[in-house]
Protein backbone atom coordinates (compact mmCIF):
# COMPACT_ATOMS: atom_id res chain seq x y z
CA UNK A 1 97.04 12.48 -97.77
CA UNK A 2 93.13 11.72 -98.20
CA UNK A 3 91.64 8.77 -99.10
CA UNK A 4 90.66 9.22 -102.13
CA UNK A 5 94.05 10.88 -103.25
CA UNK A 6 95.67 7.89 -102.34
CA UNK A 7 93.24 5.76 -103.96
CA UNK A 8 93.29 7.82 -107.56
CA UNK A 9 96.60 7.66 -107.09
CA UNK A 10 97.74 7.77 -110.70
CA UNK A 11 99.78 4.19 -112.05
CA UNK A 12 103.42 5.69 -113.42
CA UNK A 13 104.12 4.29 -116.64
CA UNK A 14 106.40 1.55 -115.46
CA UNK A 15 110.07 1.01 -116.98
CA UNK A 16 110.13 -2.60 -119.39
CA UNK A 17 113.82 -3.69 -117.77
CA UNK A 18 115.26 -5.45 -120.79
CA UNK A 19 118.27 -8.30 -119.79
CA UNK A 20 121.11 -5.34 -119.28
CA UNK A 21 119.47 -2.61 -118.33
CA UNK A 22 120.54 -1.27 -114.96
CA UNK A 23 117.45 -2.15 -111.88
CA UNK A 24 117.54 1.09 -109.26
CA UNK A 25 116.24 0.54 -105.99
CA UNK A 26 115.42 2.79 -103.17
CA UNK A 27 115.50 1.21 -99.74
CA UNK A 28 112.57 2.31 -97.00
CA UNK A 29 113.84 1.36 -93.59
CA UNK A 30 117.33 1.18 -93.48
CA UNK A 31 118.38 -0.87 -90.16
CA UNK A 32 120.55 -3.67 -90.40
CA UNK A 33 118.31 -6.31 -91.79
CA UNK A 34 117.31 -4.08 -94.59
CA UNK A 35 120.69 -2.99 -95.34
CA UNK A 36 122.37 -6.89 -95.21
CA UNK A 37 119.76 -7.72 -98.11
CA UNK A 38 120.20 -4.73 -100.05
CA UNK A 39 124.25 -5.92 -100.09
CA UNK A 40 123.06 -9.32 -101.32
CA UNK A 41 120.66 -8.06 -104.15
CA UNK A 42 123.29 -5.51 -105.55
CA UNK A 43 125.51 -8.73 -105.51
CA UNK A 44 122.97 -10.78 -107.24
CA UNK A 45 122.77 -7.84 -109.53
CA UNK A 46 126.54 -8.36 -110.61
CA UNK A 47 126.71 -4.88 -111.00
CA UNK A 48 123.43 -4.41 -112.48
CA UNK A 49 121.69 -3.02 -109.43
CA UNK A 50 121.98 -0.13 -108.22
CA UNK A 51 120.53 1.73 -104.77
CA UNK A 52 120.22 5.17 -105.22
CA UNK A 53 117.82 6.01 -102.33
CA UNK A 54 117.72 5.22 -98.65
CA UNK A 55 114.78 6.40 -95.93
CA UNK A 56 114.54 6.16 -92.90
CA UNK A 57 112.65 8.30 -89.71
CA UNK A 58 116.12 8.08 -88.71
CA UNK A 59 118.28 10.65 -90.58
CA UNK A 60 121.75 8.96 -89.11
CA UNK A 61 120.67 5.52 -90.22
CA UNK A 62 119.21 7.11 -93.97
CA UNK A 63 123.17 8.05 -93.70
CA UNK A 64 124.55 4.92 -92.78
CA UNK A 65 122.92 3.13 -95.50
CA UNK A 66 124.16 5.60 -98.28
CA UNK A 67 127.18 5.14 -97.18
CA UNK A 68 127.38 1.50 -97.58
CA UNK A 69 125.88 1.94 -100.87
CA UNK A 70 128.36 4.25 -102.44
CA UNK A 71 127.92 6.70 -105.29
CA UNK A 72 125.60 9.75 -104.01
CA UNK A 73 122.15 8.63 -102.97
CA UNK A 74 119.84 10.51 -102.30
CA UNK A 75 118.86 10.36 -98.11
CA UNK A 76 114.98 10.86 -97.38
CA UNK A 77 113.21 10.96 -93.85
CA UNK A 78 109.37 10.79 -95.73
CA UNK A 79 108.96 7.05 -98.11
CA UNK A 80 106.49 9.08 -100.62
CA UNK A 81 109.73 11.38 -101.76
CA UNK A 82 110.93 7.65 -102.45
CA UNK A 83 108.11 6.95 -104.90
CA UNK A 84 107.75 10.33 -106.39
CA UNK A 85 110.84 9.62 -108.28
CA UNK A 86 110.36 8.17 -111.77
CA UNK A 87 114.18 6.91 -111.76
CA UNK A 88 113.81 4.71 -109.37
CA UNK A 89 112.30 0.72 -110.57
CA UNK A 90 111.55 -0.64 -107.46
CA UNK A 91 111.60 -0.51 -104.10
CA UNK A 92 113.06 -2.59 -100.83
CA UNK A 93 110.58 -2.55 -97.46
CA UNK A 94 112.32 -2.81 -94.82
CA UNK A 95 110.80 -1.06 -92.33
CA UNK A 96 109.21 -2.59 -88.44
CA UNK A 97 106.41 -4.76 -89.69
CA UNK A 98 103.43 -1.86 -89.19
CA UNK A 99 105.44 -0.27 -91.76
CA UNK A 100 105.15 -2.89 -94.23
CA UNK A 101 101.60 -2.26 -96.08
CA UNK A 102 101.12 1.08 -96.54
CA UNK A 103 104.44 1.39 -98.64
CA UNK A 104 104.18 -0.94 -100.41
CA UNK A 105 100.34 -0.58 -101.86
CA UNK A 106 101.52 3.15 -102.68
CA UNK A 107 104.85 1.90 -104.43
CA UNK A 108 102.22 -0.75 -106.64
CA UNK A 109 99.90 2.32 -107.00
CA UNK A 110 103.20 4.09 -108.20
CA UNK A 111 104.19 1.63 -110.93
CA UNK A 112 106.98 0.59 -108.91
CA UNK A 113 107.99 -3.66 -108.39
CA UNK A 114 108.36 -4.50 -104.42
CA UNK A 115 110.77 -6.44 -102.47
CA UNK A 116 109.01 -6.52 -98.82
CA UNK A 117 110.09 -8.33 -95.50
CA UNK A 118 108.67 -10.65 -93.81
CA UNK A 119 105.79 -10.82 -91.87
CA UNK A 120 104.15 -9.37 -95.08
CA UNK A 121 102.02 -7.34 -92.94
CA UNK A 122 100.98 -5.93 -89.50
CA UNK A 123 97.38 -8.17 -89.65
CA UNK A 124 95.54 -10.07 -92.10
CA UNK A 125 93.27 -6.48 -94.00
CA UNK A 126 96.86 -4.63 -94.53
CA UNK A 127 97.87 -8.64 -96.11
CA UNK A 128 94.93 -8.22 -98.67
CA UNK A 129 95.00 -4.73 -99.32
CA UNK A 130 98.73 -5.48 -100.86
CA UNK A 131 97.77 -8.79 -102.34
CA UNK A 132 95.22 -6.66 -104.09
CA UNK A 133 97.28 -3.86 -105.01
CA UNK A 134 99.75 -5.89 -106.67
CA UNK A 135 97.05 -7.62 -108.44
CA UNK A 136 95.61 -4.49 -109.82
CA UNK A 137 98.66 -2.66 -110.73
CA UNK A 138 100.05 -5.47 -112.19
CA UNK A 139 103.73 -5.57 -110.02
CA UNK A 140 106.06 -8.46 -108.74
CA UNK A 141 105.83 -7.92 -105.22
CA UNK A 142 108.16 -10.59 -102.97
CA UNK A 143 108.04 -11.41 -99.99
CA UNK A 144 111.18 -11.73 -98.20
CA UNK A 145 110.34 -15.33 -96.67
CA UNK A 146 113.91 -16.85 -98.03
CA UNK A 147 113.44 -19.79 -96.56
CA UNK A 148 111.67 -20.13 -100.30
CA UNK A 149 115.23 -20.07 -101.56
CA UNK A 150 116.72 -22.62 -99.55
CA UNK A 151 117.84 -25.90 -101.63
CA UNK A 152 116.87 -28.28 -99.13
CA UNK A 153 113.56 -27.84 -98.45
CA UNK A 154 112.52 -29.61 -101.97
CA UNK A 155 114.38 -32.34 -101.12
CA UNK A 156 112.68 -32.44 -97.87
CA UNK A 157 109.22 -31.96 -99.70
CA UNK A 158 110.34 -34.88 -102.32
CA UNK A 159 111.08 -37.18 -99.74
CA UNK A 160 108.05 -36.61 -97.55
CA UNK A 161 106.05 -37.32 -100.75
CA UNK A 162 107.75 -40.17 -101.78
CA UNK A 163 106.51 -42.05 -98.54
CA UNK A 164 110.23 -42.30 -97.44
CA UNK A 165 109.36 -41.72 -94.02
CA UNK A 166 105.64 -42.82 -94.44
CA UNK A 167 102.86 -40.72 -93.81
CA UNK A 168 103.17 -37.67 -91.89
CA UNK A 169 100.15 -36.58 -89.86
CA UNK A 170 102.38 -34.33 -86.80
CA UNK A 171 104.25 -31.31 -87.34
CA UNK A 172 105.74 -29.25 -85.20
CA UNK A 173 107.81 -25.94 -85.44
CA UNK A 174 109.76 -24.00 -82.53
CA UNK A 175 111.35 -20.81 -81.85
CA UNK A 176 113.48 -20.54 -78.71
CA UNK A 177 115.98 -18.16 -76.79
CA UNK A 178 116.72 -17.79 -73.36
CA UNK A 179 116.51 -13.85 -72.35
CA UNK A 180 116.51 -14.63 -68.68
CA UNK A 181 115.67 -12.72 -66.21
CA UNK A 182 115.14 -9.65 -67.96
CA UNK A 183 114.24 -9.60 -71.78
CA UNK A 184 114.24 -6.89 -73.11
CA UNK A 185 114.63 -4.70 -69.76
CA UNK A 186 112.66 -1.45 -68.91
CA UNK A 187 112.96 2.19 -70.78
CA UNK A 188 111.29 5.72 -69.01
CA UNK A 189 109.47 7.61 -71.87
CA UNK A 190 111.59 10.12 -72.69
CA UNK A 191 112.45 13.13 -75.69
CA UNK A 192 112.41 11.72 -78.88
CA UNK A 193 116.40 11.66 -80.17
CA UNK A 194 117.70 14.64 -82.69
CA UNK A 195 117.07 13.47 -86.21
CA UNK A 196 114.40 11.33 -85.31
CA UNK A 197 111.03 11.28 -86.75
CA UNK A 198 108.99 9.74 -84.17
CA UNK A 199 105.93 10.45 -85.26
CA UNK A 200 106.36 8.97 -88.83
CA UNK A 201 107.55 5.61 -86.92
CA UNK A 202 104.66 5.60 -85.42
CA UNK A 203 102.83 5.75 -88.50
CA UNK A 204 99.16 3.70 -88.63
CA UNK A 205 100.04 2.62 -85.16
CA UNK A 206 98.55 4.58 -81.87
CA UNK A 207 100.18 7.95 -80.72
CA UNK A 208 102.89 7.12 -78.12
CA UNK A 209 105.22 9.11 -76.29
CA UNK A 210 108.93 7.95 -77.41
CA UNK A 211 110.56 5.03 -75.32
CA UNK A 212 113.44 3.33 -76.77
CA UNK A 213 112.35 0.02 -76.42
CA UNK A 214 109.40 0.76 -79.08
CA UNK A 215 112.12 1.57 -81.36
CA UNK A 216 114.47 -0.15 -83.77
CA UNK A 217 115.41 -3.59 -81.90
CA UNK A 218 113.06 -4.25 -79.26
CA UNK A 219 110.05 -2.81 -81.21
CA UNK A 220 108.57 -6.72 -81.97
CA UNK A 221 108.24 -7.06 -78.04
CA UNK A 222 105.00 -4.38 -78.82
CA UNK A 223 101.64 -5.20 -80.56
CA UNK A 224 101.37 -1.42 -82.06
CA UNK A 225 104.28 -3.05 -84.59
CA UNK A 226 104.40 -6.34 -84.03
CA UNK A 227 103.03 -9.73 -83.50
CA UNK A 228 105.67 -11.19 -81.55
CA UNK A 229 108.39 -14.25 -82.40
CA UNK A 230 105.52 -15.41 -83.67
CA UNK A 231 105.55 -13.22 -86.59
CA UNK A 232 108.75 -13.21 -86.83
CA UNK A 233 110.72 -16.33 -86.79
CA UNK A 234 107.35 -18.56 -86.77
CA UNK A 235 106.45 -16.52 -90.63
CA UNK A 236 109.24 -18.22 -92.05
CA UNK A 237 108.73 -21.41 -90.67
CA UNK A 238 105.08 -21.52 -91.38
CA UNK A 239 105.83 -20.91 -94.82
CA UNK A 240 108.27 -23.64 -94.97
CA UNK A 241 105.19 -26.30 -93.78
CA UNK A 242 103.12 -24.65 -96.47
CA UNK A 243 106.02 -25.05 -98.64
CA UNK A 244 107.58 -29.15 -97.81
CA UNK A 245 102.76 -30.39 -96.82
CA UNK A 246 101.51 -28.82 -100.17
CA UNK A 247 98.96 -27.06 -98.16
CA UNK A 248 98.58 -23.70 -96.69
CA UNK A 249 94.52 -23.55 -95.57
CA UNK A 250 94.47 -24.44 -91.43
CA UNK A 251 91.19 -25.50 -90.46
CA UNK A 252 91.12 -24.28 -86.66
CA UNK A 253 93.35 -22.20 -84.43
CA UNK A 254 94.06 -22.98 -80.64
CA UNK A 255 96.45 -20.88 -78.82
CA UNK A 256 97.59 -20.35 -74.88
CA UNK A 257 100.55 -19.24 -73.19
CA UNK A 258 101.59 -16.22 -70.89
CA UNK A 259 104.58 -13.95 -69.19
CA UNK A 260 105.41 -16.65 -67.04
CA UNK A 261 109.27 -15.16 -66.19
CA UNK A 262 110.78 -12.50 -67.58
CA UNK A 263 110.40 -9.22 -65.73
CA UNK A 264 110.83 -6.69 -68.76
CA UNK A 265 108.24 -4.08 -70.27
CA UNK A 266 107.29 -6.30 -73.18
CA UNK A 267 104.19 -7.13 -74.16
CA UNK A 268 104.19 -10.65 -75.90
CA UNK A 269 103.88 -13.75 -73.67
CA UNK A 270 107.41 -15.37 -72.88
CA UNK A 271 105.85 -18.61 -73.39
CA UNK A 272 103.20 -19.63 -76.70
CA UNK A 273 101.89 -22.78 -78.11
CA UNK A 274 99.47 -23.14 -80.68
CA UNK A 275 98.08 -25.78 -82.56
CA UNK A 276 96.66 -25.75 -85.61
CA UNK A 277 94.57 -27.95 -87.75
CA UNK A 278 95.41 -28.62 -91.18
CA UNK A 279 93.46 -31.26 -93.59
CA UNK A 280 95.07 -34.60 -92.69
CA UNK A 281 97.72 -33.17 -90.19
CA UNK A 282 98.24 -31.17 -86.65
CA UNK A 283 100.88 -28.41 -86.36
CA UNK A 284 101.98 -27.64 -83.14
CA UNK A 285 103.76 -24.15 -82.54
CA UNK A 286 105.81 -23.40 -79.45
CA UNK A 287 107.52 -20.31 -79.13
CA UNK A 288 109.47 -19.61 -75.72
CA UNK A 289 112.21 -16.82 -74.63
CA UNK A 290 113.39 -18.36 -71.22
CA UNK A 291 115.16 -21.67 -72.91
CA UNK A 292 117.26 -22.67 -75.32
CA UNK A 293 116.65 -25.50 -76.31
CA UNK A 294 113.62 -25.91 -78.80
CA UNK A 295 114.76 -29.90 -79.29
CA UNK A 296 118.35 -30.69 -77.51
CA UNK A 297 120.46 -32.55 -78.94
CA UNK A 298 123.12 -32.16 -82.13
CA UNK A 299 124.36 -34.20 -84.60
CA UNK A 300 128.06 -33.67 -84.34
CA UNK A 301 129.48 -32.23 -87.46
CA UNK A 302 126.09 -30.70 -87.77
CA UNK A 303 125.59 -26.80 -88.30
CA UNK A 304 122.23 -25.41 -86.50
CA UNK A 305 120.58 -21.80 -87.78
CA UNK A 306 121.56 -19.37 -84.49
CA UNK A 307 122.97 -22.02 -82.47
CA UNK A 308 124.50 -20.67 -79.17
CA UNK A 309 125.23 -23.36 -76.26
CA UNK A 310 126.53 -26.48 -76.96
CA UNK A 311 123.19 -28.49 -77.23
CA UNK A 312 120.63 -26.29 -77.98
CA UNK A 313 118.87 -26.33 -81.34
CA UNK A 314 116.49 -22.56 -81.04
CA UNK A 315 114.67 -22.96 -84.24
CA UNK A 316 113.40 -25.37 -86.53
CA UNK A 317 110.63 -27.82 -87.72
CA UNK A 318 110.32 -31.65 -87.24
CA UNK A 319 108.11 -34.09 -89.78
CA UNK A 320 106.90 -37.16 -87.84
CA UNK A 321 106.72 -39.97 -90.52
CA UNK A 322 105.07 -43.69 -89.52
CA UNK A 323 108.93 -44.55 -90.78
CA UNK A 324 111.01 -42.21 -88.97
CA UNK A 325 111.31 -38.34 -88.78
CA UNK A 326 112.74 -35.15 -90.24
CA UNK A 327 114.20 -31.80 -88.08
CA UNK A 328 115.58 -29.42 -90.07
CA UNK A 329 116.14 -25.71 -90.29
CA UNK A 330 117.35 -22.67 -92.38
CA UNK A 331 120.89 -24.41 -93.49
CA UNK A 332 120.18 -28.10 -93.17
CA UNK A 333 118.14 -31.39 -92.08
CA UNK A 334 118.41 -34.15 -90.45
CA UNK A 335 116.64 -37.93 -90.95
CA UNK A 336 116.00 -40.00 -88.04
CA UNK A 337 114.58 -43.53 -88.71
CA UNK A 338 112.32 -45.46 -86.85
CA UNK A 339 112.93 -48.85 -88.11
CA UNK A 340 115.32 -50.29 -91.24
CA UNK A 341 112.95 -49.25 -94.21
CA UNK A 342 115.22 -45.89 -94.22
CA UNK A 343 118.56 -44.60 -93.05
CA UNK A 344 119.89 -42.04 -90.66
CA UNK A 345 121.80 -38.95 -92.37
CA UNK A 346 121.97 -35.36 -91.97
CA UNK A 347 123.06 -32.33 -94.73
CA UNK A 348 124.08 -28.75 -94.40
CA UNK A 349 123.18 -25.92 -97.15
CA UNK A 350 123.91 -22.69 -97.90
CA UNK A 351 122.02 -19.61 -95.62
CA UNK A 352 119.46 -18.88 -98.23
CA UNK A 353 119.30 -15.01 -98.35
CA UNK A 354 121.33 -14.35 -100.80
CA UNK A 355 119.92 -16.87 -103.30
CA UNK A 356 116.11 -15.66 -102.09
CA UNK A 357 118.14 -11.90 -103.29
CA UNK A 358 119.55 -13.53 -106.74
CA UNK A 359 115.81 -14.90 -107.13
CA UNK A 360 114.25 -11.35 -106.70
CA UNK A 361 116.72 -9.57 -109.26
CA UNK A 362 115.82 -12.24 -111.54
CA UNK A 363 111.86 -11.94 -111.39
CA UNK A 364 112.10 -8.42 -111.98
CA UNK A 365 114.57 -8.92 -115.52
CA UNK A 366 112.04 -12.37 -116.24
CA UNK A 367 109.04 -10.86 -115.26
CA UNK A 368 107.88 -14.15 -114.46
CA UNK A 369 105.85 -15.28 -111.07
CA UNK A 370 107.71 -15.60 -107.91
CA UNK A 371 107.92 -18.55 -105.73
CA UNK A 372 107.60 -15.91 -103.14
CA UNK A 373 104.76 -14.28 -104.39
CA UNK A 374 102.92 -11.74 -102.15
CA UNK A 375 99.60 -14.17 -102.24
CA UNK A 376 101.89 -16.82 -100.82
CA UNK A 377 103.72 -14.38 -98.59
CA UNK A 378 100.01 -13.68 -97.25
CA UNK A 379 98.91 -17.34 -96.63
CA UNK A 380 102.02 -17.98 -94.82
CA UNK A 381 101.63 -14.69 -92.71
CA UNK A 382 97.98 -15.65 -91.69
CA UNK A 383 99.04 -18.43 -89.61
CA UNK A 384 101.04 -15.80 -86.52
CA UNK A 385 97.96 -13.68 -86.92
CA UNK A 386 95.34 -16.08 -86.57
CA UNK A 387 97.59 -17.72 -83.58
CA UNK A 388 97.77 -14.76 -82.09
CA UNK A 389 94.34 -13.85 -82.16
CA UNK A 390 93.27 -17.42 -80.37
CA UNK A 391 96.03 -15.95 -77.70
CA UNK A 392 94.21 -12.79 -77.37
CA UNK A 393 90.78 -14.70 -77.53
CA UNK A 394 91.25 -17.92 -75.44
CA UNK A 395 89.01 -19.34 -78.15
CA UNK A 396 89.51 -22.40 -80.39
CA UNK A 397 88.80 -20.79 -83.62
CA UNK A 398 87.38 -22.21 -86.75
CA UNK A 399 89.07 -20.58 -90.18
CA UNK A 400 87.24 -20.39 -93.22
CA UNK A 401 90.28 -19.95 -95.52
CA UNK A 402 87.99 -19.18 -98.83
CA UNK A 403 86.80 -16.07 -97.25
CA UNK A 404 89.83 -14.70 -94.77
CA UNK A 405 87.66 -15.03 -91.40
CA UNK A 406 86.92 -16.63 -88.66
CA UNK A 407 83.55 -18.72 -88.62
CA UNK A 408 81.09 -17.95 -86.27
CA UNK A 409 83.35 -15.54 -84.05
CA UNK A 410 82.90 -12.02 -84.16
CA UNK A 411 85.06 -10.46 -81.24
CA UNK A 412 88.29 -13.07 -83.27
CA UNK A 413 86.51 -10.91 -86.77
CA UNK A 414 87.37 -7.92 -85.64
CA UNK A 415 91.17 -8.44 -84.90
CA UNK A 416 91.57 -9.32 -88.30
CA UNK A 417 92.70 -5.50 -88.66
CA UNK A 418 92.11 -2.03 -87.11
CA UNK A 419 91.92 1.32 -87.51
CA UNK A 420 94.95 3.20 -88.42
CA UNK A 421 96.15 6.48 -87.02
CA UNK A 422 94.91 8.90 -89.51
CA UNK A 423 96.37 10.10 -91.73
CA UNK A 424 97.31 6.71 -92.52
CA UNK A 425 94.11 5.18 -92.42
CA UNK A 426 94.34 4.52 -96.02
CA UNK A 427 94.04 0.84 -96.43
C-alpha cells in the first residue's frame, strides 16, 4: 500500500453501540496472550461480545483461536482483510510489539475502536503516530497496561498522598528470572514452517531469514520486535509509578548493564539498571534474567505475581517513605514501617486482567475516556524506550517531555524511531 493510500484512507462511518447492542471484535495476533484476553472481554461482555475474526501469519494459530471462540469466524493470514469488514466494531492487537502501530493507526483510520497490548509501540514515532490517529479519528484506543485495573494501586496512591509513610523521594521497580545458563538457547536459520507467513511477521522490521527463536515466544530477546523485559514487564510497572507519584514526565535517563552470563543467541543484556529522574524523586530500574530474587523475602500467607522458589519475589515496585515503605505487585502490597507512626500489614487482590477487560467493554458501550487511554499508554511506554536508548548510548540523557526528545543529543534523537521495511513504512 502507498503512502498516501494509507493516509487518504477513507474514515468508515462508525457503528453508535447503544447499551444492548452486540460489540464484534476481530483479534490480530492470536498467541496465547491475545487469546487469554479475548476469553476475559467476551466474559466481561456477558454475552454481549462477540469475536468473529482471528489473524494471524500463522494459519494453525488463526485456527486455534476460532476454535476457542466458537460460532464460525472467519480465519485471515493479512490484518487489512480484518478492517475491510464493516461488521466488525473493533479490534484486539495482539500481535509481537513491532506489530502493534501500524494496525492499529489503520483500524482508527478505519472507524474501528482499539484494544492494543502493551508496550503500546515498537519506539516512541510509532507511540505518536497512534496517539495521533486516535485523536483524529476520534476512537477509544486502550492500552492493555491492566495494572490500571488493579484495586490496590489507589489505595497505594491514597496512602502515599496522605503522608502515611511520609514523603517518598526513592522508587524502585524490578523484573527478575533466573534462565541460567542458557536463556533462550541457540536456533540455525532454517525454512520458514508450512502455513507460515514469515514475511508478514516480519513486517516494518528488517528482512531476516526465519529462525525460530525470532518467532512467537522468544521474539522479545530481539530488537527488530522488541525492547527487551524492559518493555515488557518494566511497561506495566512504569505505568503503575506514573499511576500511585501523579507524574509521568522523567527529567533524565541513565542506563548500563550487559550479557554478563547467559550463553544464548539473544540480544538484550541479561543484566539492566536504569535510573531515572523524576521532579522530586529517583526511580531506579533493574531488570536481570540470571536471579530470582528481585527483593527476597515473603510475607507468609502472602501471594507474589509469578512467584517460583520459595523466597523469591521476580517483580514488583517498592515506595521508600521517611515513615516506612511500600512493595507491592500485580495482586497485592505490603507496608513495612520504620518507626510507630504506622503499622505493618500486607493485602492480596484480584489478577487485574479481567477487570482491565470488563473496563474496555465498558468504554466502548460509555464512550467515555479510558483510564488506559492510548496518551497514557504512550507516556508510560516512553520510559523502556528512553532506558533503552541510554543502554544503547552510554549517555546520561536529558528528556524534554513537552516535545518527545532528547535535549541536546542527536545520535539518542535518532533512536526515537526508524525506518520501516517498505511497504510498511507508513507511519
Amino acid at each position: 500500500m502507498e503512502r498516501r493510500a494509507f493516509v487518504a484512507t477513507a474514515l468508515s462511518a462508525a457503528r453508535i453501540l447503544g447499551a444492548n447492542d452486540r460489540i464484534r471484535i476481530g483479534l490480530i495476533g492470536c498467541g496465547g496472550r491475545g487469546r487469554y484476553v479475548a476469553k476475559c472481554i467476551r466474559e466481561a461482555g456477558a454475552g454481549g461480545v462477540e469475536y468473529i475474526a482471528a489473524c494471524d501469519v500463522s494459519a494453525e494459530t488463526a485456527a486455534a483461536a476460532a476454535k476457542d471462540f466458537g460460532g464460525s469466524p472467519e480465519t485471515y493470514g493479512d490484518f487489512r482483510r480484518v478492517l475491510d469488514r464493516k461488521d466488525i466494531d473493533a479490534v484486539h492487537v495482539a500481535t509481537p510489539d513491532h506489530w502493534h502501530a501500524i494496525p492499529t493507526v489503520m483500524a482508527c483510520a478505519a472507524g474501528k475502536d482499539v484494544y492494543v497490548e502493551k508496550p503500546l509501540a515498537h519506539n516512541i514515532r510509532e507511540g505518536q503516530a497512534m496517539v495521533a490517529a486516535a485523536r483524529r479519528h476520534n476512537r477509544i484506543v486502550v492500552s492493555g497496561t491492566q495494572h490500571r485495573s488493579a484495586t490496590h494501586f489507589p489505595e497505594i496512591a491514597r496512602i502515599i498522598e496522605s503522608g502515611e509513610i511520609g514523603k517518598v523521594h526513592l522508587v524502585r521497580v524490578w523484573n527478575f528470572i533466573n534462565l541460567m545458563p542458557n536463556g533462550i538457547g541457540h536456533s540455525d536459520d532454517a525454512p520458514t514452517p508450512s502455513g507460515v507467513d514469515w514475511d508478514m511477521y516480519l513486517g516494518p522490521a528488517p528482512k531476516r531469514p526465519f529462525n525460530a527463536l525470532r518467532f512467537q515466544r522468544t521474539y522479545r530477546w530481539f530488537w527488530d520486535y522488541s525492547g527487551g523485559f524492559i518493555t515488557d514487564y518494566g511497561t506495566h510497572r512504569f505505568d503503575t509509578v506514573h499511576q500511585i507519584m501523579g507524574v509521568d514526565k522523567p527529567k533524565s535517563v541513565v542506563a548500563t548493564g550487559g550479557k554478563f552470563a547467559l550463553k544464548d543467541d539473544g540480544e538484550i543484556p541479561d543484566i539492566m539498571q536504569v535510573t531515572y529522574e523524576y521532579p522530586g524523586f529517583v526511580m531506579s530500574y533493574e531488570a536481570c534474567l540470571i536471579s530470582a530474587h528481585g527483593l527476597g523475602g515473603r510475607t507468609p500467607g502472602m501471594r507474589y505475581y509469578n512467584q517460583k522458589g520459595p523466597e523469591d519475589r521476580p517483580h514488583g515496585e517498592a515506595y521508600y517513605g521517611t515513615n516506612g515503605a511500600i512493595f507491592c505487585d500485580r495482586i497485592g502490597f505490603e507496608v513495612y514501617p520504620d518507626n510507630d507512626k504506622i503499622k505493618r500489614r500486607y493485602e492480596n487482590r484480584p489478577e487485574p486482567t479481567p477487570l482491565h477487560a470488563k473496563h474496555f467493554v465498558e468504554t466502548l458501550r460509555s464512550r467515555k475516556p479510558s483510564y488506559a487511554d492510548v496518551a497514557v499508554g504512550h507516556r508510560s511506554t516512553i520510559i523502556p524506550h528512553i532506558g533503552n536508548i541510554a543502554y544503547k548510548t552510554g549517555l546520561k540523557l536529558q528528556w524534554d517531555a513537552e516535545k518527545e526528545q532528547f535535549t541536546g543529543a542527536a545520535e539518542a534523537n535518532r533512536m526515537l524511531g526508524r525506518e520501516a521495511r517498505k511497504p510498511w513504512n507508513l507511519i
